[in-house]
Every structure is written in C-alpha cells, then in structure tokens.
C-alpha atoms as a PDB file:
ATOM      1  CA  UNK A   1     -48.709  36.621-147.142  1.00  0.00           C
ATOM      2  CA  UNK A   2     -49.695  33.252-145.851  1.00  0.00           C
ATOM      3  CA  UNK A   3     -51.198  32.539-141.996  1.00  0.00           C
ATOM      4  CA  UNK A   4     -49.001  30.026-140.410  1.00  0.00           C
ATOM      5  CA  UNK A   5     -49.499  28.074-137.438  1.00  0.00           C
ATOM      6  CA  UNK A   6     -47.015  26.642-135.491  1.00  0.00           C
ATOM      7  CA  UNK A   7     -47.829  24.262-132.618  1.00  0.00           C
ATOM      8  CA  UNK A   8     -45.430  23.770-129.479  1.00  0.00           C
ATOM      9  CA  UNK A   9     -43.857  27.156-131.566  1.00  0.00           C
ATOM     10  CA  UNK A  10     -42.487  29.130-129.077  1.00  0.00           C
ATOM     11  CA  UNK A  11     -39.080  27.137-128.422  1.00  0.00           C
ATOM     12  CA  UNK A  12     -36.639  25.017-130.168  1.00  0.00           C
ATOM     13  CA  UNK A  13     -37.339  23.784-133.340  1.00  0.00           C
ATOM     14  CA  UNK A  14     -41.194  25.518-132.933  1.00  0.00           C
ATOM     15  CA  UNK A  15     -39.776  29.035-132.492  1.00  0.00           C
ATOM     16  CA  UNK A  16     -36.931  28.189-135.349  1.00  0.00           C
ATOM     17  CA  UNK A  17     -39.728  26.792-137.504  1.00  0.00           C
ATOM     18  CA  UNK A  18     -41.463  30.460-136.857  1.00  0.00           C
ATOM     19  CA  UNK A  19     -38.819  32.673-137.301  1.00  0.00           C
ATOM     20  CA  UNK A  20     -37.665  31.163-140.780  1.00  0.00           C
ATOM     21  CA  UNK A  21     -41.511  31.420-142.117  1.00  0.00           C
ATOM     22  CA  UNK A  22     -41.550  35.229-140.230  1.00  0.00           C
ATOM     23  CA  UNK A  23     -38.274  36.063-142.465  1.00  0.00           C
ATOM     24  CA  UNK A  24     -40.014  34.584-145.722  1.00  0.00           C
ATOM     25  CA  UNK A  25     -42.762  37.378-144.687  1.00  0.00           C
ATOM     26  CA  UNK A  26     -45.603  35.203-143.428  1.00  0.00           C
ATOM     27  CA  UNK A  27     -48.200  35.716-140.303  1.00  0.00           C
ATOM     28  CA  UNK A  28     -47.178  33.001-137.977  1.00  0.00           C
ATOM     29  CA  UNK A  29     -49.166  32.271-135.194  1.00  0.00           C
ATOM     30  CA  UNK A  30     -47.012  30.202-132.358  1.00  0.00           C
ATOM     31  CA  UNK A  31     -48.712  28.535-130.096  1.00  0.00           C
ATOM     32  CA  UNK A  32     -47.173  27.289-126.389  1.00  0.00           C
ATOM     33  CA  UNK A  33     -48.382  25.594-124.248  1.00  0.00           C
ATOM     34  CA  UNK A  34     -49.768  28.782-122.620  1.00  0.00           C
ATOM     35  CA  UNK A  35     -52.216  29.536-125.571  1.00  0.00           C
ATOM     36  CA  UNK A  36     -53.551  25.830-126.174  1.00  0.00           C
ATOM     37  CA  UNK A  37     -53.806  23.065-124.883  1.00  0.00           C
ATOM     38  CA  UNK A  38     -53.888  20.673-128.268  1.00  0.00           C
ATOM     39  CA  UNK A  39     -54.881  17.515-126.256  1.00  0.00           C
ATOM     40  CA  UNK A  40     -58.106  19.372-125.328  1.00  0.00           C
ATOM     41  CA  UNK A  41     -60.510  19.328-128.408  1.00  0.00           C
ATOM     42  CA  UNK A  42     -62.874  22.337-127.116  1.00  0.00           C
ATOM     43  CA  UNK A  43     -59.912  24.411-126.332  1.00  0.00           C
ATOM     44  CA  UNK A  44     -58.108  23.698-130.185  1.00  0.00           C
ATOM     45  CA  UNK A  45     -62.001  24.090-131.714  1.00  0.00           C
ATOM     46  CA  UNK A  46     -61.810  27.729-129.992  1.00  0.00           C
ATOM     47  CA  UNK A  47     -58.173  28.841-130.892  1.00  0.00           C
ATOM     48  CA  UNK A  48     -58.662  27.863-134.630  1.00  0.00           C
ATOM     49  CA  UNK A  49     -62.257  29.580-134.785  1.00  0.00           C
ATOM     50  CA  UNK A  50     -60.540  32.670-133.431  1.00  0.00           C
ATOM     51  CA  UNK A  51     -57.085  32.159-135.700  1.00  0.00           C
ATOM     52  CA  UNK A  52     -59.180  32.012-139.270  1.00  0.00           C
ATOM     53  CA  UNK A  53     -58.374  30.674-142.108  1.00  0.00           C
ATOM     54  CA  UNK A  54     -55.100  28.638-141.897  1.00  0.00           C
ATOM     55  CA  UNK A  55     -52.689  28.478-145.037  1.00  0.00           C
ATOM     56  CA  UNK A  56     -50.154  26.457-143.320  1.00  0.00           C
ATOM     57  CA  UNK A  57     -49.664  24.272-140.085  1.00  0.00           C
ATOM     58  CA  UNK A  58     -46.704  22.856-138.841  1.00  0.00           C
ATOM     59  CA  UNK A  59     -47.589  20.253-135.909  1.00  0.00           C
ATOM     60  CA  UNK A  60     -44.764  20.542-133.833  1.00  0.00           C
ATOM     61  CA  UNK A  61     -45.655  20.237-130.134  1.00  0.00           C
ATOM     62  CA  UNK A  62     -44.673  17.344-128.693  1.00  0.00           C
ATOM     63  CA  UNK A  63     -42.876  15.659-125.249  1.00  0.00           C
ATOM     64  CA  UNK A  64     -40.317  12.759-124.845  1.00  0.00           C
ATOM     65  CA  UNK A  65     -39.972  10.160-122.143  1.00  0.00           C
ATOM     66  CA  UNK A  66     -37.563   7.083-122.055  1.00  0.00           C
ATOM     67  CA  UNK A  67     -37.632   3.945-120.021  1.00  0.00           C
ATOM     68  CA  UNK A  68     -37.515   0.515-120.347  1.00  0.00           C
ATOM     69  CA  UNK A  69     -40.896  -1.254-121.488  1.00  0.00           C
ATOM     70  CA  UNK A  70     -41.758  -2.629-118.596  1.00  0.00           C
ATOM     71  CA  UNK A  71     -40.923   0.197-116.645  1.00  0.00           C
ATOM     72  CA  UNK A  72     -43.331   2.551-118.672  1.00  0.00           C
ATOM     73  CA  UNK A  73     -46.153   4.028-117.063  1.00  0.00           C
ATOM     74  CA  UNK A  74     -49.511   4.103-118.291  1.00  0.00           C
ATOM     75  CA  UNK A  75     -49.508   7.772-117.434  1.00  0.00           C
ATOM     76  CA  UNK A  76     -46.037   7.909-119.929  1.00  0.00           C
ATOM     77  CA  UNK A  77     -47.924   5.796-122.713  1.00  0.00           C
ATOM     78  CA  UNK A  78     -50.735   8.145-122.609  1.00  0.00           C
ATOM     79  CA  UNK A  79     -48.873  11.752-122.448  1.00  0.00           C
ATOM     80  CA  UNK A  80     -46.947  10.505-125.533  1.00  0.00           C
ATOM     81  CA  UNK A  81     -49.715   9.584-127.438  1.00  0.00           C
ATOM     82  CA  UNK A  82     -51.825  12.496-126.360  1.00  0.00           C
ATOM     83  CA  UNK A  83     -49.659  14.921-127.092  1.00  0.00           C
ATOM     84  CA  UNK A  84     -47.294  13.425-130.437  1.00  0.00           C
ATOM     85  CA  UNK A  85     -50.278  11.911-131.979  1.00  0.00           C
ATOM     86  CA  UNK A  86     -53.708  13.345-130.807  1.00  0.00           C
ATOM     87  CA  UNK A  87     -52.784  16.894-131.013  1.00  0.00           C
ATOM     88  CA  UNK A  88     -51.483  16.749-134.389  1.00  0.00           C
ATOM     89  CA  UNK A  89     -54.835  15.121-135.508  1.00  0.00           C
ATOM     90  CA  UNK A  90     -57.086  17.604-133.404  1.00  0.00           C
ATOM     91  CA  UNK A  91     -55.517  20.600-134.876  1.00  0.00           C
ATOM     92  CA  UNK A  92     -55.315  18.786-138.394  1.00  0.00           C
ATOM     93  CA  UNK A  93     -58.933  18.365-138.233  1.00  0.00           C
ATOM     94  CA  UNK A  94     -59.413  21.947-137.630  1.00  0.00           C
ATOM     95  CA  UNK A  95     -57.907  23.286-140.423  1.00  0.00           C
ATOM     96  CA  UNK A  96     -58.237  20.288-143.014  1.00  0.00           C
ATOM     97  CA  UNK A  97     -61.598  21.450-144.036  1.00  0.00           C
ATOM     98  CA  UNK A  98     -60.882  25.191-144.344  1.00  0.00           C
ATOM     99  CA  UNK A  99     -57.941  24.040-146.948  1.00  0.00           C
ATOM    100  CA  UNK A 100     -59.744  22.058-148.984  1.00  0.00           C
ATOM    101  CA  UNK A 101     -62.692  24.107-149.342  1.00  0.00           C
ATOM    102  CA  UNK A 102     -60.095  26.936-150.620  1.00  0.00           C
ATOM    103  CA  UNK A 103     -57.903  24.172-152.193  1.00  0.00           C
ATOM    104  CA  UNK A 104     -54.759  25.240-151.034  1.00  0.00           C
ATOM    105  CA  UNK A 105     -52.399  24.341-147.934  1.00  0.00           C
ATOM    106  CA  UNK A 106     -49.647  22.726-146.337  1.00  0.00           C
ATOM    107  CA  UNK A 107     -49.540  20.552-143.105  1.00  0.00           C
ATOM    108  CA  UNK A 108     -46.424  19.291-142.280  1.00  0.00           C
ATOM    109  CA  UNK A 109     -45.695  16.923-138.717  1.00  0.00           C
ATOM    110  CA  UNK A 110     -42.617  17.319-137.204  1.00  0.00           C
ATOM    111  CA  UNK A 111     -42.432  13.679-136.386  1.00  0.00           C
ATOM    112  CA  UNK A 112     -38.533  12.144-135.341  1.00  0.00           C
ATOM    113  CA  UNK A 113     -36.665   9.057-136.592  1.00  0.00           C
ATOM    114  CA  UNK A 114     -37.994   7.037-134.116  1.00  0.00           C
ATOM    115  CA  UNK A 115     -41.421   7.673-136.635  1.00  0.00           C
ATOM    116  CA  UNK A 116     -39.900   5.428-138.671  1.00  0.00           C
ATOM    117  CA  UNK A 117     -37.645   3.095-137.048  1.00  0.00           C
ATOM    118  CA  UNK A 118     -37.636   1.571-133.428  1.00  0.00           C
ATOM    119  CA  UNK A 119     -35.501   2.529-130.250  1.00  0.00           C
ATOM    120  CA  UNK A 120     -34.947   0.556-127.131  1.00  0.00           C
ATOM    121  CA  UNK A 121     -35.921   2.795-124.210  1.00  0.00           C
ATOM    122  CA  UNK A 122     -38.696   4.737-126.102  1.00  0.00           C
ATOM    123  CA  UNK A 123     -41.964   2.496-126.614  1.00  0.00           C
ATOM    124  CA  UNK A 124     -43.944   5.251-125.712  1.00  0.00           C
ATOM    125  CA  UNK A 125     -42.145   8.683-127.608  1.00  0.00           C
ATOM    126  CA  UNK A 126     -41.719   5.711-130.827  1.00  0.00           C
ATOM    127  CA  UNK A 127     -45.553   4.563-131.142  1.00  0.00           C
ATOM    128  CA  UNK A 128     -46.738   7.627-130.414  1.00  0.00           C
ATOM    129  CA  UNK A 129     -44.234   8.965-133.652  1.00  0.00           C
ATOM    130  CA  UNK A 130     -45.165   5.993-135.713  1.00  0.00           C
ATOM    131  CA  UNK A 131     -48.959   7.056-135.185  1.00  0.00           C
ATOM    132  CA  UNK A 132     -48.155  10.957-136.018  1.00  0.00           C
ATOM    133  CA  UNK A 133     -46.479   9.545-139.337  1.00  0.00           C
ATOM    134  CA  UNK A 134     -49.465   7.167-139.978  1.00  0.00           C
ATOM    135  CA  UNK A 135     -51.376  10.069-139.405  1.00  0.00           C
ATOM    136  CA  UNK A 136     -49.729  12.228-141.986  1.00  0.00           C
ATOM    137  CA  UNK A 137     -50.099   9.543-144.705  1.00  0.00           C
ATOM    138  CA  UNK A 138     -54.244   8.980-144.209  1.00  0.00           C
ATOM    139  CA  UNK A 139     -54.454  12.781-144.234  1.00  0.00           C
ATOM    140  CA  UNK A 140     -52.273  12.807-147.330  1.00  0.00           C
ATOM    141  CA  UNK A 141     -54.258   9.971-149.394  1.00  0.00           C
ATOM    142  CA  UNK A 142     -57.446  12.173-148.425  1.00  0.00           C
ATOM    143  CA  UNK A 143     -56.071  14.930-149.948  1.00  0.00           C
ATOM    144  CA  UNK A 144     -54.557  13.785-153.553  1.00  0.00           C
ATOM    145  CA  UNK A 145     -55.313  15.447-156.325  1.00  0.00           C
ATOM    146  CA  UNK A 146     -55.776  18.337-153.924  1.00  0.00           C
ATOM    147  CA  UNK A 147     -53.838  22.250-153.791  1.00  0.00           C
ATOM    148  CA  UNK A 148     -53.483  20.330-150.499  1.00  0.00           C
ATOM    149  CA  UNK A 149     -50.401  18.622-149.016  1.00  0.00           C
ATOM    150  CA  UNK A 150     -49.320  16.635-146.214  1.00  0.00           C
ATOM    151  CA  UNK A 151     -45.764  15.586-145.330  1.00  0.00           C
ATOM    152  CA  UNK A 152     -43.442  15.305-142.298  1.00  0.00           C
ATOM    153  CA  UNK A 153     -39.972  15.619-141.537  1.00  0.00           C
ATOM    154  CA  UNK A 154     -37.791  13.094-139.253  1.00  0.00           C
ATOM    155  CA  UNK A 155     -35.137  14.232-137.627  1.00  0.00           C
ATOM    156  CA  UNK A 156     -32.441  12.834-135.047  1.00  0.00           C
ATOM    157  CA  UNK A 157     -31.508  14.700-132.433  1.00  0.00           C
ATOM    158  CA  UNK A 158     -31.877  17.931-132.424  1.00  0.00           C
ATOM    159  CA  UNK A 159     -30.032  20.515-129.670  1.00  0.00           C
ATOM    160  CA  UNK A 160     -33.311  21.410-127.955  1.00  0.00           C
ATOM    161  CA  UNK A 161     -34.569  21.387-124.490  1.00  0.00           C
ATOM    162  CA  UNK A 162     -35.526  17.599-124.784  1.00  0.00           C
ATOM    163  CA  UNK A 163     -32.482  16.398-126.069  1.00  0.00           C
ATOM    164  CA  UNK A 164     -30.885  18.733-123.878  1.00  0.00           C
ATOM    165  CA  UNK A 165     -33.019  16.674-120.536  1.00  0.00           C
ATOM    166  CA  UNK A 166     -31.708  13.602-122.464  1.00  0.00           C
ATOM    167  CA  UNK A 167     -28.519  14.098-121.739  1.00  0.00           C
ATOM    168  CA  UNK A 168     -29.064  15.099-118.290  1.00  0.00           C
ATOM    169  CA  UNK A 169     -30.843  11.146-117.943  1.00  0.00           C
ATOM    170  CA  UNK A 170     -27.932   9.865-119.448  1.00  0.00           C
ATOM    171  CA  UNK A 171     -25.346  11.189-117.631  1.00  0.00           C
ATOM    172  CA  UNK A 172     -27.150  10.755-114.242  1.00  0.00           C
ATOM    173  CA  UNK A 173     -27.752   7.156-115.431  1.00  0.00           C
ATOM    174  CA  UNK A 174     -24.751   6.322-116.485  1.00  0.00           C
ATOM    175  CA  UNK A 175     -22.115   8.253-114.694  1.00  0.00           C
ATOM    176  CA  UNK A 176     -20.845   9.750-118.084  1.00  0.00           C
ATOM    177  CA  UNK A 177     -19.699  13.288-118.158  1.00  0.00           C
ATOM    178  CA  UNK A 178     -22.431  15.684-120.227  1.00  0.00           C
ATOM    179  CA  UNK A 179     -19.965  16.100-122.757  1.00  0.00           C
ATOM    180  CA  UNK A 180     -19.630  12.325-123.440  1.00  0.00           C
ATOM    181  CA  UNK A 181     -23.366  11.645-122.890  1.00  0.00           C
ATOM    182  CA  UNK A 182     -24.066  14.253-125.545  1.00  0.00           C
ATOM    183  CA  UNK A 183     -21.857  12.387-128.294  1.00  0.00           C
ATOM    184  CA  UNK A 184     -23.311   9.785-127.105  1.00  0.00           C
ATOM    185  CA  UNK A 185     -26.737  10.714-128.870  1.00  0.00           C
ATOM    186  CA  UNK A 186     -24.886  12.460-131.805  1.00  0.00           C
ATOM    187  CA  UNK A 187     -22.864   9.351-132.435  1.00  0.00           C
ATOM    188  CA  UNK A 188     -26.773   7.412-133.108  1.00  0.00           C
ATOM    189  CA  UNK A 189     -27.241   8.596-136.092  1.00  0.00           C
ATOM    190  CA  UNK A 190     -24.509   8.740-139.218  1.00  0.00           C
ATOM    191  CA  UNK A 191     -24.639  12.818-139.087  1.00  0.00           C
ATOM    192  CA  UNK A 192     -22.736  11.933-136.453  1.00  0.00           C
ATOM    193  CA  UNK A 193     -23.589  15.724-134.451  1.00  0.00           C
ATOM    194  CA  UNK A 194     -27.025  17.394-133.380  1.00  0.00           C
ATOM    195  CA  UNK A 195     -29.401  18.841-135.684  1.00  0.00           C
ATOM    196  CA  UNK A 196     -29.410  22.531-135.287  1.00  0.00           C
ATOM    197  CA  UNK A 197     -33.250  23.547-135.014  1.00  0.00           C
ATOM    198  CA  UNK A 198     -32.832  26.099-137.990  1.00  0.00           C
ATOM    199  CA  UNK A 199     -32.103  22.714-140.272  1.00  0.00           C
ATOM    200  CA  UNK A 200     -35.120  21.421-139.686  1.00  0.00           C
ATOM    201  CA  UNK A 201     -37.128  24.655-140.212  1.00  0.00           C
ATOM    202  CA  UNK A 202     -35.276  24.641-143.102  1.00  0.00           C
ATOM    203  CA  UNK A 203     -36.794  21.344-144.205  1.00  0.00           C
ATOM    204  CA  UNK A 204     -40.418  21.968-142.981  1.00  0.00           C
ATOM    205  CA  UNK A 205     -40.421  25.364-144.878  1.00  0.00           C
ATOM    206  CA  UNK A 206     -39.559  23.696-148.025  1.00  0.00           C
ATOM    207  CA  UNK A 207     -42.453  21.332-147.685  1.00  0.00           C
ATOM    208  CA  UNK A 208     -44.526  23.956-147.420  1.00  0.00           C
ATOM    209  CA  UNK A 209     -43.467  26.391-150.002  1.00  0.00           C
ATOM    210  CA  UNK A 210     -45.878  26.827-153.046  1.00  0.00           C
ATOM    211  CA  UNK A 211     -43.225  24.713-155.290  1.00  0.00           C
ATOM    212  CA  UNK A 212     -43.190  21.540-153.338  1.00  0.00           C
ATOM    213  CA  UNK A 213     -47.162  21.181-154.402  1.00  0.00           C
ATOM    214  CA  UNK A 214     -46.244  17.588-155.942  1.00  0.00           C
ATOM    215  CA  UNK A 215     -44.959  16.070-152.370  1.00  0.00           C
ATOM    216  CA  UNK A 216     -47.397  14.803-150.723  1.00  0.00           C
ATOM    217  CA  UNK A 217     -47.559  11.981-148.547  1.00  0.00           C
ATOM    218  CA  UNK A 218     -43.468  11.790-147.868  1.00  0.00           C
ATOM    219  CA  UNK A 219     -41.619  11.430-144.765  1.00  0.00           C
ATOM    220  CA  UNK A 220     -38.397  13.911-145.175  1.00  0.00           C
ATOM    221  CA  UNK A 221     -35.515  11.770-142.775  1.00  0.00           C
ATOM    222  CA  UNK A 222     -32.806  14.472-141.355  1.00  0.00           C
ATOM    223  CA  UNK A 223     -30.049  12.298-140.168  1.00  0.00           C
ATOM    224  CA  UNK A 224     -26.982  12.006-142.600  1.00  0.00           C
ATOM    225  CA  UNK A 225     -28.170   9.356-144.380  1.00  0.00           C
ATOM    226  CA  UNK A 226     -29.342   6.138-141.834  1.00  0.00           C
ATOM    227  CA  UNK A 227     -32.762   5.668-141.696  1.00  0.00           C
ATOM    228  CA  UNK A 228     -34.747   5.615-145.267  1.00  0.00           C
END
C-alpha cells in the first residue's frame, strides 16, 4: 500500500484523483484548503513532517482567474502564481528528498492546456501553468536515472467548480444562456465536451503506477487531440 498525497484533494478532479488511488487500495491523504495552506512554506514543512514518508504526490491545488492583460491585477498575477506554481514546488521540495533517498516515487502536476499553449484572457492562470510545467521538467531532469518520476497531465476543461464559475463569467459577460456559454468552452478544444474529473484521475494514476517507471519528464495533453 502506497501513501498518497493529494493537494487541493478534496473536490473535483482532487477528490476524483483520491478516490481512484483509494479504490486501487492506497492511503491517500487529501489535503483542502482547510488542512494547508501550500503557499505558506512553514505550514507545508509541518504537514509533510507529520504525513511521513510520501510514495506519491499529485499537485493538484490550484485557482483560475480571467481578464484581459491590462486589466489584470497584481493581486491576480500573484494568487496564480502562488498557488499553480509555488505550491507545487513547496510541497515538491518536501517530499523530493524522502523519494530519492528510498529511490522510489511519483509526482505528477495537474497542470491544464493553457501549460502548454497560450489563451487570450488568462495571462495570469497561463504563466503561472507554463511555470508548474517548467517546474515538472527541472524536477524530472534531477531525477533521471532515478526509481523517481515526474510528469504532468494537461487537460481542457474539466466540469469542476472553476469551469463551472467560468461559465457563470461568460454568461454574465456575454448575455449567453449557461447552456450556450458552457459549449462555448467545450467547443475550445477538439474533444469537443468537458473532461469528466474521473478521466483525468484516470491519467494521473497511470503516471503514477509502478509500470509507467520509464515516463519521466512528459506532459500527458487530455483534449481530443489539439494541443501536442
């Protein structure tokens, strides 16, 4: 049985990244916001120190904004990057040195397509993506050659709580009905529908499962086919 950590795992894709490792018969640990703050580096140091020795960790939390470039906020640029990007390094760093001194482990970032591609509206939510992605590859170079792996998936929209508050933008925005400001964000990508959350737990558990040891480094894109 493997200790798994989930970060921002207590909804949407986090709680269906949790409940797919819980049915495989792992300890999963999923944090909310509730039980750490990951932007706070004494407050992760002290919730890993008390979790142990971590086989797996999924960084997961994360928060979207959207607005026009020169409309974004300071206060937007730095929640996006605090939370998409510095988390997933401060938690990384907790646990990197635990796996390699046992040689074994997974991290995977749930990162988006807008880690690899850009998207008008989203300077913020993208760089901040781009960085967790960035991320993922230094940490996987370090670890090559390693029982150590890092990889993240990408996927589109996903029917979650953000995407869910996207649509709610878009309709106020644009006088569009939910229903049309919905396909409106399943029409971006050539899927051409939402992700479910249980397809991309489906995705992160196969990065981490003991037979993907020779992927390392790789950014897994969920979206029918658009973005390589």
């Amino acid at each position: 049985m493997r200790r798994v950590v989930v970060t921002g795992g207590t909804r949407g894709i986090g709680a269906a990244v949790a409940a797919r490792f819980r049915a495989a018969g792992d300890e999963v640990i999923a944090l909310g916001r509730a039980d750490c703050d990951i932007t706070d580096e004494a407050a992760v140091g002290a919730v890993f120190a008390g979790i142990g020795p971590v086989d797996v960790l999924v960084n997961n939390a994360g928060i979207a904004s959207s607005a026009p470039l020169v409309k974004t906020t300071l206060d937007q640029w730095r929640d996006q990057q605090d939370v998409n990007a510095l988390g997933a390094f401060l938690c990384t760093r907790a646990v990197l040195e635990g796996m390699l001194a046992r040689d074994t482990g997974r991290i995977v970032f749930v990162a988006s397509t807008a880690g690899k591609v850009g998207q008008r509206y989203t300077a913020a939510y993208t760089a901040a993506k781009h960085a967790a992605v960035g991320l993922m590859r230094a940490v996987a170079a370090e670890v090559a050659g390693t029982g150590v792996t890092s990889n993240a998936v990408c996927p589109t929209f996903t029917r979650t709580d953000i995407v869910a508050e996207a649509t709610r933008v878009i309709a106020e925005r644009t006088g569009r009905s939910p229903v049309d400001a919905e396909a409106a964000l399943a029409g971006a990508s050539p899927l051409g529908r939402l992700l479910e959350p249980e397809e991309v737990a489906f995705a992160v558990w196969f990065l981490a499962s003991a037979e993907a040891g020779a992927v390392n480094g790789q950014s897994l894109v969920l979206d029918g086919g658009g973005v390589q």
